[in-house]
C-alpha atoms as a PDB file:
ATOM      1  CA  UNK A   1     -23.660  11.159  -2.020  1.00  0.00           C
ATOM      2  CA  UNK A   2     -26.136  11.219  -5.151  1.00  0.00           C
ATOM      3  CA  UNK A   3     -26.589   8.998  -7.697  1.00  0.00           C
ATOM      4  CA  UNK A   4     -24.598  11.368  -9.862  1.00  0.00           C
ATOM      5  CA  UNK A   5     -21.622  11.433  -7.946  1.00  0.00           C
ATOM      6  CA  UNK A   6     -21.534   8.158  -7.548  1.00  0.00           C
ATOM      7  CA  UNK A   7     -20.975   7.211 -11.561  1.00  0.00           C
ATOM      8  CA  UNK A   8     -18.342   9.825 -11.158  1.00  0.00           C
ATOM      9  CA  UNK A   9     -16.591   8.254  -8.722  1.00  0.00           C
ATOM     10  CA  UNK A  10     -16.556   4.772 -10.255  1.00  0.00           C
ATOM     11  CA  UNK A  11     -16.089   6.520 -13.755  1.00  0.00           C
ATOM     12  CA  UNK A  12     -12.828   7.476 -12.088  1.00  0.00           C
ATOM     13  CA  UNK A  13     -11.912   4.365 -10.503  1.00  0.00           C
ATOM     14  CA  UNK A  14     -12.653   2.414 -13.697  1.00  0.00           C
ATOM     15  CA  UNK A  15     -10.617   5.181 -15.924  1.00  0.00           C
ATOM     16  CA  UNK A  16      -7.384   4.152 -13.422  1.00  0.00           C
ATOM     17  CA  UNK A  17      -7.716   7.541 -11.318  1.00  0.00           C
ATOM     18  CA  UNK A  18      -6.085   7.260  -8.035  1.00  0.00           C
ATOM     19  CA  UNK A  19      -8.257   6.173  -4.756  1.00  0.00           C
ATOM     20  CA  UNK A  20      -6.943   9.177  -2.363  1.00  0.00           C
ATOM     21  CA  UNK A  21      -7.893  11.551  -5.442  1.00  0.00           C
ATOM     22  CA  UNK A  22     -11.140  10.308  -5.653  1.00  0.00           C
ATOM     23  CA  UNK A  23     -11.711  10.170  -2.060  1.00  0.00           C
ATOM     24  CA  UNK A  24     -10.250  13.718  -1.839  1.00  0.00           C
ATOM     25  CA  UNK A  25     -11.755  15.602  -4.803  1.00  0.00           C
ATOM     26  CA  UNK A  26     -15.249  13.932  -3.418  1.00  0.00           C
ATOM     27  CA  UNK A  27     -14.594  14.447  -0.160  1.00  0.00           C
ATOM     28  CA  UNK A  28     -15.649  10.756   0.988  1.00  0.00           C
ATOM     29  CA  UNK A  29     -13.195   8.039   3.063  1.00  0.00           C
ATOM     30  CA  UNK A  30     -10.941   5.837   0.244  1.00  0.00           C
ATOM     31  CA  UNK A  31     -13.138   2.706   1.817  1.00  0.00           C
ATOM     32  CA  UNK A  32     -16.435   4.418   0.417  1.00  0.00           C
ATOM     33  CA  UNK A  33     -13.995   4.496  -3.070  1.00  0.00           C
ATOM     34  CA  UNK A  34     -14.201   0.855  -2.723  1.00  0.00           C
ATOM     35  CA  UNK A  35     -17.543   0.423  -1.260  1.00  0.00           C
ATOM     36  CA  UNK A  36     -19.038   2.409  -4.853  1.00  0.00           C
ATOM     37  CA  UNK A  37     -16.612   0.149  -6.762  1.00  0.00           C
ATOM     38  CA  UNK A  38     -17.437  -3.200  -5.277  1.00  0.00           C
ATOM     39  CA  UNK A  39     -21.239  -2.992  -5.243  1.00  0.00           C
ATOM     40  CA  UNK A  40     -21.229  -1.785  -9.326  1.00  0.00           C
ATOM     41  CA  UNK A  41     -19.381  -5.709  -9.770  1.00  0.00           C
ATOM     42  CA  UNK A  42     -16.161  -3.600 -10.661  1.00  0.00           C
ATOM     43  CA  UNK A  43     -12.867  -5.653  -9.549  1.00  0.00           C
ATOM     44  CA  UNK A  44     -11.054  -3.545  -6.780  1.00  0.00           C
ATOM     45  CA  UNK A  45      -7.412  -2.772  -6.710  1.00  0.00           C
ATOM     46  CA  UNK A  46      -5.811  -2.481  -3.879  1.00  0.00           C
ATOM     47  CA  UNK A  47      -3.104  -0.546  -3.007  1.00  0.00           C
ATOM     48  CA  UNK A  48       0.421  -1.549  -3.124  1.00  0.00           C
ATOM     49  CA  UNK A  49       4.215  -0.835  -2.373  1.00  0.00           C
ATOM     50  CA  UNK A  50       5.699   0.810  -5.745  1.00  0.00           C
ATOM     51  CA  UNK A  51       8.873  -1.467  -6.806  1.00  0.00           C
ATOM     52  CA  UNK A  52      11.291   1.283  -6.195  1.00  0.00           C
ATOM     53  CA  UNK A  53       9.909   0.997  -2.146  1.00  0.00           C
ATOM     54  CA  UNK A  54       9.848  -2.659  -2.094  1.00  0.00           C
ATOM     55  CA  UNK A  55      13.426  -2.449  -3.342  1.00  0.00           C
ATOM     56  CA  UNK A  56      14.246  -0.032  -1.042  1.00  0.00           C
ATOM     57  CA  UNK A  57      12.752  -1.651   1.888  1.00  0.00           C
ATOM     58  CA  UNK A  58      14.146  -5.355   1.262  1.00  0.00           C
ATOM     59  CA  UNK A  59      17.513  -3.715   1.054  1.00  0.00           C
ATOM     60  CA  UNK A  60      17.443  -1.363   4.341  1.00  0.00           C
ATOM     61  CA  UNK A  61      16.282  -4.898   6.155  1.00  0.00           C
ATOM     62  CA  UNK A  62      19.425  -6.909   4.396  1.00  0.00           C
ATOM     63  CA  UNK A  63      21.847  -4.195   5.248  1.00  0.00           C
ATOM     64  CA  UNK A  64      20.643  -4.772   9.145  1.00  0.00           C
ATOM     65  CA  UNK A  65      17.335  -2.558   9.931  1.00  0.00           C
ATOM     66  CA  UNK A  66      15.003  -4.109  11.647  1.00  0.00           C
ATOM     67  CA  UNK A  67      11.416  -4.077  10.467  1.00  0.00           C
ATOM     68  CA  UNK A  68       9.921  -1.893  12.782  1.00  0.00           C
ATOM     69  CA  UNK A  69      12.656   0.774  11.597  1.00  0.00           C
ATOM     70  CA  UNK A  70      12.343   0.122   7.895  1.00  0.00           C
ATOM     71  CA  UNK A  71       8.540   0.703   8.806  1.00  0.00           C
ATOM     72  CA  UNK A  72       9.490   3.525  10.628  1.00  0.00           C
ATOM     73  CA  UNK A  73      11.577   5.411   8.104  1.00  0.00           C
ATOM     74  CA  UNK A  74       9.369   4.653   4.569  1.00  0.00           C
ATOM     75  CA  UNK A  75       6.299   5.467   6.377  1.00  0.00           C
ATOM     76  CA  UNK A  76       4.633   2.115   5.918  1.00  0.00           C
ATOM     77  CA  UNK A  77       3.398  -0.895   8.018  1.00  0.00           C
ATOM     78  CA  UNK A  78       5.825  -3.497   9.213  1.00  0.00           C
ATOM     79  CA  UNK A  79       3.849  -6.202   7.216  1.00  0.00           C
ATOM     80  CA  UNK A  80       4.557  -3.595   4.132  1.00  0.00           C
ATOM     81  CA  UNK A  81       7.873  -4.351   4.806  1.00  0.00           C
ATOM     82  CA  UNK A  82       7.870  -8.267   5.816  1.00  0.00           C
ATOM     83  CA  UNK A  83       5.751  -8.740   2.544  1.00  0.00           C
ATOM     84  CA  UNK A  84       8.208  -6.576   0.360  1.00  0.00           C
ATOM     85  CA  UNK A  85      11.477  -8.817   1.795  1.00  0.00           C
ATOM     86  CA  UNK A  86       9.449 -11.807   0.812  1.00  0.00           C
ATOM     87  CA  UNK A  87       8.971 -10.787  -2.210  1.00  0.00           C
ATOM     88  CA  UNK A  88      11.780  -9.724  -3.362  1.00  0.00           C
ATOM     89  CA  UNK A  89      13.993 -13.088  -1.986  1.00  0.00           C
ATOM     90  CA  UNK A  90      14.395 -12.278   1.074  1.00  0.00           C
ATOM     91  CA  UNK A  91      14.109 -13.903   4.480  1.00  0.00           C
ATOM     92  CA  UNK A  92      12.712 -12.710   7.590  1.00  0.00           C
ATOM     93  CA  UNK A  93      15.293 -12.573  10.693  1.00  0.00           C
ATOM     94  CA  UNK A  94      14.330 -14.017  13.957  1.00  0.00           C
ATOM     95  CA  UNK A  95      12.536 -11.370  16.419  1.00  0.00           C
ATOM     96  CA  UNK A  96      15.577  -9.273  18.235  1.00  0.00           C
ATOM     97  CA  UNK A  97      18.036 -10.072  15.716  1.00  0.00           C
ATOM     98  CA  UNK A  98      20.198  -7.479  13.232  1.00  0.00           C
ATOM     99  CA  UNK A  99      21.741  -9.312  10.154  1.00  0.00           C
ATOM    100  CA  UNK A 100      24.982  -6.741  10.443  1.00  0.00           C
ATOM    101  CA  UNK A 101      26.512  -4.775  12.856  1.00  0.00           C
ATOM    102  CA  UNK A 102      26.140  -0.716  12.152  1.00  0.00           C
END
């Protein structure tokens, strides 16, 4: 990637631009995103879970999902969803355990 490109990119990232859009319209890995970001002192921002998906997830897990499923069905890692329960209130069920019967 030139040097050209490269003020591009972090003109993007800087201007709010989505990291998958850079990565994409560049055709570079979101990581290298960061990489261009980080070494020109910029403060990254890392991806997160929308509200409407945290909601959505702590609520799936309260009505008796178990993580792996509420993982499963939002397309998202289990931790996604352990950190979005957390978040909003929510408490993490022993391992093997539904909170409600379906």
């Amino acid at each position: 990637m030139n040097a050209s490109n490269r003020a591009e990119v972090l003109a993007g990232y800087v201007a709010g631009v989505p990291v998958r859009e850079l990565a994409n319209r560049f055709g570079i890995h979101r990581a290298t995103v960061w990489e261009i970001a980080r070494s020109a002192g910029v403060d990254v921002r890392r991806p997160g879970l929308s509200d409407k998906v945290r909601m959505r997830a702590a609520r799936l897990y309260a009505e008796g999902m178990t993580l792996a499923e509420v993982a499963k069905k939002l397309r998202i890692s289990n931790e996604a969803v352990r950190s979005a329960v957390i978040a909003r209130g929510g408490t993490i069920r022993p391992a093997g355990r539904r909170g409600t019967v379906r």
